[in-house]
N, C-alpha and C. Protein backbone atom coordinates (compact mmCIF):
# COMPACT_ATOMS: atom_id res chain seq x y z
N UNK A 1 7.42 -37.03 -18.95
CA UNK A 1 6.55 -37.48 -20.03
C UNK A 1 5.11 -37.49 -19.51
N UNK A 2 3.87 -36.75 -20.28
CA UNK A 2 2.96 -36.56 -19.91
C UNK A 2 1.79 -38.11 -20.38
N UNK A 3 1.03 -38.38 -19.93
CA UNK A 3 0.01 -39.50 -20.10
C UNK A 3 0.14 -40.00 -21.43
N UNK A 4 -0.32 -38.37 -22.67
CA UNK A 4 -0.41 -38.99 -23.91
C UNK A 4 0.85 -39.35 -24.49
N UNK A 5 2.35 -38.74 -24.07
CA UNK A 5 3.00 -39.10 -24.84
C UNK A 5 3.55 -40.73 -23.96
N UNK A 6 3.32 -41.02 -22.98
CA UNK A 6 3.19 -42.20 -22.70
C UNK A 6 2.69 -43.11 -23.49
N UNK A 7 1.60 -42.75 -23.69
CA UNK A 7 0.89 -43.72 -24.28
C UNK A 7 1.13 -44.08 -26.09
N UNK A 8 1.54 -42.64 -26.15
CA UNK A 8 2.21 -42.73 -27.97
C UNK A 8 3.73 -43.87 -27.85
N UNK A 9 4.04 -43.60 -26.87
CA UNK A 9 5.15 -44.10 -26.93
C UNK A 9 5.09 -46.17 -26.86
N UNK A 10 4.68 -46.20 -25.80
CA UNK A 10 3.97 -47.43 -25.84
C UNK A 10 3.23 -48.09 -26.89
N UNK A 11 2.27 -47.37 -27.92
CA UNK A 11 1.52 -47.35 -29.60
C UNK A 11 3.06 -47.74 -30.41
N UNK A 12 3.67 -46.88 -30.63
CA UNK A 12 5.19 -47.26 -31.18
C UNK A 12 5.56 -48.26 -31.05
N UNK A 13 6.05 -48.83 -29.52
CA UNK A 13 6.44 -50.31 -29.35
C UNK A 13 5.70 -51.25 -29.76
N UNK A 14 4.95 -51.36 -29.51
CA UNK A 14 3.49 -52.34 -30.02
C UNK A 14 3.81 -52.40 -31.35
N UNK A 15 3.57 -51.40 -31.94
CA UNK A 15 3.48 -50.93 -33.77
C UNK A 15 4.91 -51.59 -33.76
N UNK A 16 5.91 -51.10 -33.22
CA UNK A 16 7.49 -51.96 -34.05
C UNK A 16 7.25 -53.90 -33.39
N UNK A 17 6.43 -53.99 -32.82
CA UNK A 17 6.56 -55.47 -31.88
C UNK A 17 5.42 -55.85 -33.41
N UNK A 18 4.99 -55.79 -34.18
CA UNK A 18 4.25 -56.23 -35.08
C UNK A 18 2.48 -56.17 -34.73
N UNK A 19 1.80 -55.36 -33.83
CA UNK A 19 0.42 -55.00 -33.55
C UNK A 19 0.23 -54.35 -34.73
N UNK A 20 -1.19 -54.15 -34.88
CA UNK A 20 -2.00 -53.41 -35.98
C UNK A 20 -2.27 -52.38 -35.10
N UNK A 21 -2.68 -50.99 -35.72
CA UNK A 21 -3.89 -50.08 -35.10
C UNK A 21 -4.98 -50.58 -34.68
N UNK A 22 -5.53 -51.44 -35.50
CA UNK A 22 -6.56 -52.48 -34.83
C UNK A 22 -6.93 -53.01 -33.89
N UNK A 23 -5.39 -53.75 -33.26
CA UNK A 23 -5.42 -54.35 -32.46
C UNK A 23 -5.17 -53.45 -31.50
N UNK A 24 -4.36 -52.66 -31.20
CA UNK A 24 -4.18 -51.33 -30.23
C UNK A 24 -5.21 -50.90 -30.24
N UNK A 25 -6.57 -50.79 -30.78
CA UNK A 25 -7.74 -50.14 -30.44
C UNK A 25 -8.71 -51.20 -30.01
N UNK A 26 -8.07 -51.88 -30.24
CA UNK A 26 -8.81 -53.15 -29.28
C UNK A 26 -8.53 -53.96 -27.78
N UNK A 27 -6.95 -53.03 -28.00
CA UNK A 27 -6.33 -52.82 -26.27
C UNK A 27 -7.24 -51.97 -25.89
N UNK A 28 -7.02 -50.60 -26.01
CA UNK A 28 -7.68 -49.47 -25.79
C UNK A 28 -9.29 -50.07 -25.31
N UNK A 29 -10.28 -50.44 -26.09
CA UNK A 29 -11.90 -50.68 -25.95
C UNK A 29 -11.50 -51.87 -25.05
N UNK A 30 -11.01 -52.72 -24.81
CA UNK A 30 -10.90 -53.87 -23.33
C UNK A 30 -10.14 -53.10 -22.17
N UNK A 31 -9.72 -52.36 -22.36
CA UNK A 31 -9.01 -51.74 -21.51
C UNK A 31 -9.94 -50.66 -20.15
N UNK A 32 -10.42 -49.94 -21.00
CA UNK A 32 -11.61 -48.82 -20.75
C UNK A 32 -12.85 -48.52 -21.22
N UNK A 33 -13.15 -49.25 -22.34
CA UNK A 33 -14.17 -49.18 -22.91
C UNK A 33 -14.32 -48.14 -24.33
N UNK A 34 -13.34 -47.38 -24.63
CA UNK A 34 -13.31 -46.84 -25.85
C UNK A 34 -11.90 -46.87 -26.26
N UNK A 35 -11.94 -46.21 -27.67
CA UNK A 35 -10.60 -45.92 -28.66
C UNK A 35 -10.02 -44.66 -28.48
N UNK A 36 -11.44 -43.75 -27.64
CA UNK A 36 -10.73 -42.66 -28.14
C UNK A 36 -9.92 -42.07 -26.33
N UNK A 37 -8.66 -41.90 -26.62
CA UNK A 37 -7.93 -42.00 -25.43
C UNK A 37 -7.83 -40.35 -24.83
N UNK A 38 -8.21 -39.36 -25.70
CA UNK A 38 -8.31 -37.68 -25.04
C UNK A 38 -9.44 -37.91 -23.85
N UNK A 39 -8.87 -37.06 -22.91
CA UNK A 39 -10.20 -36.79 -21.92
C UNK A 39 -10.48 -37.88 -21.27
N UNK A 40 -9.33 -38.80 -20.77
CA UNK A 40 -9.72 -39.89 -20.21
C UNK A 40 -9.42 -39.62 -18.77
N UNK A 41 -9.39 -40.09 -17.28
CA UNK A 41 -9.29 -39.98 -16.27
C UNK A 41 -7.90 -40.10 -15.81
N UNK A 42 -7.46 -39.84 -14.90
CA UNK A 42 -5.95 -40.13 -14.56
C UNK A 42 -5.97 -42.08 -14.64
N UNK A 43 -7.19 -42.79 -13.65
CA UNK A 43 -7.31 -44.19 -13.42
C UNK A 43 -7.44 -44.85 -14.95
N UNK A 44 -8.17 -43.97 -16.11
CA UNK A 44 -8.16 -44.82 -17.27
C UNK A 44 -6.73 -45.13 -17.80
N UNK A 45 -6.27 -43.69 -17.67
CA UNK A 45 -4.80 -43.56 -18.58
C UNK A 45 -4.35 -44.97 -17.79
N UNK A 46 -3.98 -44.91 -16.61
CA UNK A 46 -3.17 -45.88 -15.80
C UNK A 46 -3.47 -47.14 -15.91
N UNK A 47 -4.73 -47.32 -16.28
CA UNK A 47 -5.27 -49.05 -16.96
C UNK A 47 -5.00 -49.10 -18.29
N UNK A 48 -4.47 -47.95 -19.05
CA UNK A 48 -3.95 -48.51 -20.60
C UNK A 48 -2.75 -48.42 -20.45
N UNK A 49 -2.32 -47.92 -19.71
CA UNK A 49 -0.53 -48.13 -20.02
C UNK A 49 -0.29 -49.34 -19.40
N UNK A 50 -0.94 -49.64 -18.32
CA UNK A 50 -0.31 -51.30 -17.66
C UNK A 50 -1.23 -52.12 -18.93
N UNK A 51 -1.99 -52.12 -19.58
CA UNK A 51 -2.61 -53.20 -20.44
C UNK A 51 -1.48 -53.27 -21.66
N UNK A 52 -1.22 -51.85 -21.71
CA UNK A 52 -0.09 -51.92 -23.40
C UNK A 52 1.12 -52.47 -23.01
N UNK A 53 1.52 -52.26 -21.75
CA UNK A 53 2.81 -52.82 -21.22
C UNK A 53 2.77 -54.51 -20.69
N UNK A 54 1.57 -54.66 -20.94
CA UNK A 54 1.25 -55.95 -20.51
C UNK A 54 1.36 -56.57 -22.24
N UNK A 55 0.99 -56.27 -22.76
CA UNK A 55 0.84 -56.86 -24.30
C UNK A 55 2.06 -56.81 -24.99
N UNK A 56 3.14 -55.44 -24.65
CA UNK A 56 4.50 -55.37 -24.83
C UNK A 56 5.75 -56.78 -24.27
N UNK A 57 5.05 -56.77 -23.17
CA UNK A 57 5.92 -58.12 -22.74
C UNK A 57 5.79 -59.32 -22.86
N UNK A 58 4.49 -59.52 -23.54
CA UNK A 58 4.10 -60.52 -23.71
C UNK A 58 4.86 -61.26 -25.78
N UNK A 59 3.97 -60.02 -25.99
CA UNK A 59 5.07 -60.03 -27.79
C UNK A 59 6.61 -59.95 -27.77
N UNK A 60 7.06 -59.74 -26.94
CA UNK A 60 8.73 -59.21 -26.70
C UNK A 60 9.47 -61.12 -26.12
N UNK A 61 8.38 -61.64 -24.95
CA UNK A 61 8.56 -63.19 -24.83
C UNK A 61 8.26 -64.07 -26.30
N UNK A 62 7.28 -63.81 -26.77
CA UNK A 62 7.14 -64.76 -27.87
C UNK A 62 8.29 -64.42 -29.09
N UNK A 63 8.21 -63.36 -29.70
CA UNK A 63 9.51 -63.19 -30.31
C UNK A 63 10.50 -63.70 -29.99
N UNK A 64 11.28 -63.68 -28.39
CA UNK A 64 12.57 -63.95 -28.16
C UNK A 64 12.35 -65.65 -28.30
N UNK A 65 11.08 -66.35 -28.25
CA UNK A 65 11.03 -67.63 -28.43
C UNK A 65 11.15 -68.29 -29.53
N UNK A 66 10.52 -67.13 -30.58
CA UNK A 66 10.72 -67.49 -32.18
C UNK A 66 12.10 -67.84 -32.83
N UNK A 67 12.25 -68.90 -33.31
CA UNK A 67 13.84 -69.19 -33.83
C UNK A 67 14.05 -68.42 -34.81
């Protein structure tokens, strides 16, 4: 699996974990500083996938807490 489809894939989870596009582009701009994720560096890609995977586990704990 190449960077972007990493990262689509990760957008998906988020998107089924209840995130907006919004808010995924607001991972994205804290993450690296923009939305737009083409043409990013090997080090950017690698700071948005640990940030989305960081936000993944975090919604995945609160859910499993939700009764």
């Amino acid at each position: 699996m190449n960077d972007l489809e990493r990262i689509a894939s990760l957008e998906k989870q988020l998107l089924d974990l209840g995130y907006r596009h919004y808010q995924i582009d607001e991972i994205y701009r804290e993450a690296v500083g923009t939305t737009t994720i083409a043409g990013l560096s090997l080090e950017q890609y690698q700071i948005i996938t640990e940030a989305m995977e960081e936000y993944i586990v975090f919604a995945s704990k609160c859910l499993s807490r939700t009764p």
